[in-house]
Protein backbone atom coordinates (compact mmCIF):
# COMPACT_ATOMS: atom_id res chain seq x y z
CA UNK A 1 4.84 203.50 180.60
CA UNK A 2 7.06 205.84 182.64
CA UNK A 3 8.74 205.17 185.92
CA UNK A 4 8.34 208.47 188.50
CA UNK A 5 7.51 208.80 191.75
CA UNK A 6 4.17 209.45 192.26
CA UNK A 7 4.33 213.29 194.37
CA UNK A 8 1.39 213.16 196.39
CA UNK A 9 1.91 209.92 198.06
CA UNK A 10 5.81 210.13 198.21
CA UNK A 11 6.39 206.58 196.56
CA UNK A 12 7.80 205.45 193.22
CA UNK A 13 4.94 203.98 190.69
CA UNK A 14 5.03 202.87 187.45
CA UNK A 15 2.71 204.48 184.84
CA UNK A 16 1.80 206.67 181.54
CA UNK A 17 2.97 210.14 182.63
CA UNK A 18 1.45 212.92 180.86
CA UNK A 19 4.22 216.13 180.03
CA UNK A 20 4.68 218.41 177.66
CA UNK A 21 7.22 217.94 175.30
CA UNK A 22 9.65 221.09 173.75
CA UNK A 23 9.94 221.29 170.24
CA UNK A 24 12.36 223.28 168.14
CA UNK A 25 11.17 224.07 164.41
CA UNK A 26 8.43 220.99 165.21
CA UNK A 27 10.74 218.29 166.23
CA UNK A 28 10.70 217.49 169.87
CA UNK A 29 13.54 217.70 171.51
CA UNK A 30 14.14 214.57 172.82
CA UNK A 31 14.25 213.46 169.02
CA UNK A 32 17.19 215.89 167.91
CA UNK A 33 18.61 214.80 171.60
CA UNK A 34 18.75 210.89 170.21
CA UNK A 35 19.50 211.93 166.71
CA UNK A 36 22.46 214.02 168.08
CA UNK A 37 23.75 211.45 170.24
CA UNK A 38 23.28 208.37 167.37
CA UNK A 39 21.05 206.56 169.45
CA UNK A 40 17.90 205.05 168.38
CA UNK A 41 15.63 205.36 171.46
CA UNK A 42 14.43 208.58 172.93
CA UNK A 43 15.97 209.73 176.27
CA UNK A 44 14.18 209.00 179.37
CA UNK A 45 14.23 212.39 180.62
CA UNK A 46 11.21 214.44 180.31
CA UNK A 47 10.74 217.99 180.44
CA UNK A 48 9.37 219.53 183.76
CA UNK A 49 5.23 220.22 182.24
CA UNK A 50 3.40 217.71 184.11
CA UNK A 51 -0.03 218.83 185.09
CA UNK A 52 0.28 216.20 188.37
CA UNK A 53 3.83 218.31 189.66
CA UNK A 54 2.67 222.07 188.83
CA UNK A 55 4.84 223.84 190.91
CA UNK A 56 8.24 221.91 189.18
CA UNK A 57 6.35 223.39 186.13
CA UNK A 58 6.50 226.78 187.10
CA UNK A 59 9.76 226.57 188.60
CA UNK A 60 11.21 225.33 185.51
CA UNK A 61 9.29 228.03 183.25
CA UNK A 62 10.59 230.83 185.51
CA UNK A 63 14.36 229.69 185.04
CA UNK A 64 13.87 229.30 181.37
CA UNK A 65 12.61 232.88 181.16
CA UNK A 66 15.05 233.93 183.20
CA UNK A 67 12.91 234.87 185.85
CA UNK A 68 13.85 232.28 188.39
CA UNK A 69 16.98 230.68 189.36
CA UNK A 70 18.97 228.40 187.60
CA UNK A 71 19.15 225.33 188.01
CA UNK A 72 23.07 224.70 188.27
CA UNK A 73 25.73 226.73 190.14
CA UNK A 74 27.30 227.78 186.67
CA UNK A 75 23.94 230.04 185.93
CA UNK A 76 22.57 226.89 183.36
CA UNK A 77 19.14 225.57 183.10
CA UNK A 78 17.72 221.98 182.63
CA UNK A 79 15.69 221.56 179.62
CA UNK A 80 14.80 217.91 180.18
CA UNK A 81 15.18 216.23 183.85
CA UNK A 82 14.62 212.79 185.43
CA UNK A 83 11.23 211.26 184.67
CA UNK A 84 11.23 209.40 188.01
CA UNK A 85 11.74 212.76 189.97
CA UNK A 86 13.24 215.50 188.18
CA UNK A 87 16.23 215.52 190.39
CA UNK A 88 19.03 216.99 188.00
CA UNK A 89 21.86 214.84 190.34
CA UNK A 90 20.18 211.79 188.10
CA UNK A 91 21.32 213.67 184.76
CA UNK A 92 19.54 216.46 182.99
CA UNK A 93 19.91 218.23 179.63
CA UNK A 94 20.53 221.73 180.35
CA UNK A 95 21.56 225.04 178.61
CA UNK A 96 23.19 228.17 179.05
CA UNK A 97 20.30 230.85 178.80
CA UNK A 98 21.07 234.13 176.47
CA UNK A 99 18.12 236.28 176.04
CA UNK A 100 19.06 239.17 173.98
CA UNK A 101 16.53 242.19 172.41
CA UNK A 102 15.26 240.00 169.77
CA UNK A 103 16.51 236.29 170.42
CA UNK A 104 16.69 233.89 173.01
CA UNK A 105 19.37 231.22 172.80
CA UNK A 106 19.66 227.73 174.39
CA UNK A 107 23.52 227.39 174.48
CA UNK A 108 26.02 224.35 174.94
CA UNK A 109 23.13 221.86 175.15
CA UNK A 110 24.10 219.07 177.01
CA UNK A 111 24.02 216.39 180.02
CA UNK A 112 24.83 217.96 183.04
CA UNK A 113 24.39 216.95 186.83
CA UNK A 114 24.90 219.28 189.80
CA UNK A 115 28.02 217.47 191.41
CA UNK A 116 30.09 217.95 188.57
CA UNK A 117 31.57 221.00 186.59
CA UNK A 118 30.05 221.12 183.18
CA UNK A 119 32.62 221.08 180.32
CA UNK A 120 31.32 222.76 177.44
CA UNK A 121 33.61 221.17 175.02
CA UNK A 122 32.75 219.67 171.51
CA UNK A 123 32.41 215.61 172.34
CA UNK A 124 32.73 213.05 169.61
CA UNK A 125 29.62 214.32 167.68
CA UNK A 126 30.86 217.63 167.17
CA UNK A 127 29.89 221.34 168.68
CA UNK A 128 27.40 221.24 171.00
CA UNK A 129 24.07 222.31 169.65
CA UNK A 130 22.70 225.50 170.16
CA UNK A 131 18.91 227.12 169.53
CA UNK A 132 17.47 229.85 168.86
CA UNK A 133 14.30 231.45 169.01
CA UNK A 134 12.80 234.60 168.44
CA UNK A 135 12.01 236.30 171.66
CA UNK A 136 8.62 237.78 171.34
CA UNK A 137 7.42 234.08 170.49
CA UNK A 138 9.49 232.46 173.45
CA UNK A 139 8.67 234.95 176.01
CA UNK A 140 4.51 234.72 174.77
CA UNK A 141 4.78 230.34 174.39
CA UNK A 142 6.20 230.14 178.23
CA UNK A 143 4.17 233.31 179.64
CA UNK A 144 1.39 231.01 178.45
CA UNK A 145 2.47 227.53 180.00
CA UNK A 146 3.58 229.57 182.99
CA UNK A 147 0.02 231.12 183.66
CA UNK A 148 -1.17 227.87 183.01
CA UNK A 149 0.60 225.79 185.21
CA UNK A 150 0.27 228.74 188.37
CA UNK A 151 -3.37 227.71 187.79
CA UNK A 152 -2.86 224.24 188.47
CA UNK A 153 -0.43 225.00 191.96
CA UNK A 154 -3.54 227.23 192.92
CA UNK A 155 -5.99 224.77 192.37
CA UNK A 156 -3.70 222.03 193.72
CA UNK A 157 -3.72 221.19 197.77
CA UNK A 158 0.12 221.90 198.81
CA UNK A 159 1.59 218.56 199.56
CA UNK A 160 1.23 217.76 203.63
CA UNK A 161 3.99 217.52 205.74
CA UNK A 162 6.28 214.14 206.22
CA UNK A 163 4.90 212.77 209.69
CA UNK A 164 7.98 211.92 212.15
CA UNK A 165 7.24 209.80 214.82
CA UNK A 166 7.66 211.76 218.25
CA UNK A 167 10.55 210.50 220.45
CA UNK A 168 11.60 207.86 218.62
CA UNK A 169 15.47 207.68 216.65
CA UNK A 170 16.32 204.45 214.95
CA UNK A 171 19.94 204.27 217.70
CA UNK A 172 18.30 205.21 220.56
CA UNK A 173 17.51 202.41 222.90
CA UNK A 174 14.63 202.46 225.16
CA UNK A 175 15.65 201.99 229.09
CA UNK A 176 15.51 198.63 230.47
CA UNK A 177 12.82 198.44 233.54
């Protein structure tokens, strides 16, 4: 059971949320992230590929083939986010992208939020990790999950709008009769 906040009605809920997990040479991620880290549990953080928030999907794909954005000022991306609501100020695992002819690298992996400088500096585990992959077999894995998921935002109804209630401010007082 996973705590997030549930998109479409705007509220948090508590319940099995279905993602996509990375893996690097078949071990998911989040297992070399608690390995690395000497802690028994798996982090909370999920990646961004869940089917029920499509267009954080394809965000996310687009700034991990360095297509979109990053995610951080410093040009880094988040590999894993909040499962609650993928805000990275909550704490995300991110990496410095390098996509060279052949390879594509995840750099400096590590926790990162967006109000603080990230300090790519060995910590008492050692170096930070780094990954590579082979770029053909990158660029063809997230092409896939990224034509995938711009399936789902065009077969999912955009979110409606927040309704405000007209004339109304929480200070403003109404005039006395």
């Amino acid at each position: 059971m996973t705590r997030t906040v549930d998109l479409s009605e705007r509220r948090p809920s508590q319940r099995d949320t279905a993602f996509e997990d990375w893996t690097v040479d078949g071990v998911p991620l989040r297992r070399l992230v608690a390995d690395r880290w000497g802690v028994p549990d798996l982090p909370s953080e999920l990646t961004r590929l869940w089917p029920e928030a499509p267009r954080a999907a394809v965000a996310g794909l687009r700034a991990l083939l360095g297509e979109g954005g990053p995610d951080f000022d410093d040009g880094r991306v988040a590999l894993l986010v909040c499962s609650v609501d993928q805000d990275i100020n909550c704490r995300a695992l991110a990496a410095s992208l390098v996509i060279e002819e052949d390879t594509v690298q995840w750099g400096d992996v590590g926790w990162q939020v967006d109000f603080e400088a990230f300090v790519p500096a060995p910590d008492e585990y050692g170096p930070l990790p780094t990954y590579a992959f082979d770029r053909r077999q990158y660029e063809g894995l997230l092409g896939g999950l990224l034509h995938r998921y711009q399936a789902l935002v065009e077969a999912t109804p955009a979110m409606p709008p927040l309704r405000r209630r007209r004339g109304w401010v929480p200070w403003a007082r109404r005039p006395q009769p």
